[in-house]
C-alpha atoms as a PDB file:
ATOM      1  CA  UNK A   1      72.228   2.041 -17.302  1.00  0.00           C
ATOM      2  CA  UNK A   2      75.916   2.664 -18.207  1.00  0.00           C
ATOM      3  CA  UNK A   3      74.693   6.580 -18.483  1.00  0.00           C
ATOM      4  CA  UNK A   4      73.572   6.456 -14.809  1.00  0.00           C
ATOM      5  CA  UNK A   5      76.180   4.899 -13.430  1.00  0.00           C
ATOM      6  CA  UNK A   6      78.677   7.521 -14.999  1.00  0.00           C
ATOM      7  CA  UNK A   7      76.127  10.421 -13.482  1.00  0.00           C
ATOM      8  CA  UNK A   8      76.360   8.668 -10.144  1.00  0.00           C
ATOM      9  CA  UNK A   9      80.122   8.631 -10.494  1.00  0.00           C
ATOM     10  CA  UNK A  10      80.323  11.905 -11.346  1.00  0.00           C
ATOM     11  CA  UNK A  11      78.321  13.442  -8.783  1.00  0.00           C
ATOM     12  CA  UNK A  12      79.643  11.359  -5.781  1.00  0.00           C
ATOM     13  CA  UNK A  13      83.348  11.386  -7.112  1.00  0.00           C
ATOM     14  CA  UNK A  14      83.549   7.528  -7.977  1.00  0.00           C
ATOM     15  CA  UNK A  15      86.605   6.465  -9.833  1.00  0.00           C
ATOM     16  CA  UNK A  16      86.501   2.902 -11.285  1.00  0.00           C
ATOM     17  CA  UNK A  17      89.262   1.545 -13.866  1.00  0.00           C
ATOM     18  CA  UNK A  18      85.809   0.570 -16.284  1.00  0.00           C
ATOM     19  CA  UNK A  19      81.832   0.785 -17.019  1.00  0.00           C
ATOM     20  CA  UNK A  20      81.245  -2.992 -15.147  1.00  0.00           C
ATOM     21  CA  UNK A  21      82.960  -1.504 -12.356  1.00  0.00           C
ATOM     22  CA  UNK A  22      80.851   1.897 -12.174  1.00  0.00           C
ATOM     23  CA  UNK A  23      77.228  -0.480 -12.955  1.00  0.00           C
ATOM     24  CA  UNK A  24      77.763  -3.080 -10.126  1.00  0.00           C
ATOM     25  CA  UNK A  25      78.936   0.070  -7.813  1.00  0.00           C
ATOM     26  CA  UNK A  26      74.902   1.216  -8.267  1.00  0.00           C
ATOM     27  CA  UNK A  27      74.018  -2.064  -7.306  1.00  0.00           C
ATOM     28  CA  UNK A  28      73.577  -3.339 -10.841  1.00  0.00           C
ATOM     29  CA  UNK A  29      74.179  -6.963 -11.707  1.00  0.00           C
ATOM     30  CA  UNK A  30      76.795  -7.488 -15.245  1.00  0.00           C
ATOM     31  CA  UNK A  31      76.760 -10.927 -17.102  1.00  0.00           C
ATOM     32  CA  UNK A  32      79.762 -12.115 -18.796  1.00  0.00           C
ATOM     33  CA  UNK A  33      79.072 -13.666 -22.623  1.00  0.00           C
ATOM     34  CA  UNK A  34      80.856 -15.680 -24.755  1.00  0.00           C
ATOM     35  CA  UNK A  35      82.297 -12.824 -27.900  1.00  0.00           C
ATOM     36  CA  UNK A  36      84.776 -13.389 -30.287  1.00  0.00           C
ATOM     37  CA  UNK A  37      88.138 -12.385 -30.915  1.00  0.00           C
ATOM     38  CA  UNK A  38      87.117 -10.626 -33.635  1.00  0.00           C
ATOM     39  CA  UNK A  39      85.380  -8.067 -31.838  1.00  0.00           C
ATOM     40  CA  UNK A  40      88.748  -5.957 -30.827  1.00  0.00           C
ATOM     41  CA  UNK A  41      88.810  -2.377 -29.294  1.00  0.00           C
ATOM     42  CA  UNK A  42      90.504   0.251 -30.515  1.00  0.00           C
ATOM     43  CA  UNK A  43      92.667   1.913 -27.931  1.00  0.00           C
ATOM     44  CA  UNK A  44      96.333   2.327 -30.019  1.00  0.00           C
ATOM     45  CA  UNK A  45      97.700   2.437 -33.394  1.00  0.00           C
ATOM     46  CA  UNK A  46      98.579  -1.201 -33.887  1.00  0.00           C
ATOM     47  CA  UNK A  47      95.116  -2.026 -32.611  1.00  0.00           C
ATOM     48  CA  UNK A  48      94.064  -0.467 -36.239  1.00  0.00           C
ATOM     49  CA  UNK A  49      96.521  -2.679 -38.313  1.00  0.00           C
ATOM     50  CA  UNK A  50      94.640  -5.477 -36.204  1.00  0.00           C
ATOM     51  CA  UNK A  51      91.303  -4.738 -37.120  1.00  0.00           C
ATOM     52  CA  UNK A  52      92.020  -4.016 -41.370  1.00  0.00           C
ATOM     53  CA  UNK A  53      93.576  -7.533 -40.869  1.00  0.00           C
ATOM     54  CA  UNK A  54      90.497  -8.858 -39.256  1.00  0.00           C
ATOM     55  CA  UNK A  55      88.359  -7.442 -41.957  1.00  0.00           C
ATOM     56  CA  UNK A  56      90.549  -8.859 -44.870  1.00  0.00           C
ATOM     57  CA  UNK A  57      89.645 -11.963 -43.166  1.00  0.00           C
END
């Protein structure tokens, strides 16, 4: 699903700040669930003395 929504967004010059945005643009329904705060992302360098803490833990 994520796949076709990028295609669609590609094609038809869609800009959208993330994949939820891009999946309910095709009509798509998202569900928010409960995660952890484990369950980081990886976007900067801090962000991997985060996670080796996390998996000291």
């Amino acid at each position: 699903m994520i796949l076709e929504a990028h295609r669609y967004a590609q094609k038809n010059g869609v800009v959208a700040t993330d994949d939820t945005s891009l999946i309910e643009f095709i009509g798509k329904k998202v569900a928010i669930v409960e995660g952890s705060y484990d369950n980081i992302k990886i976007t900067t360098k801090e962000d991997i003395y985060l996670a080796e803490f996390i998996l000291k833990k």
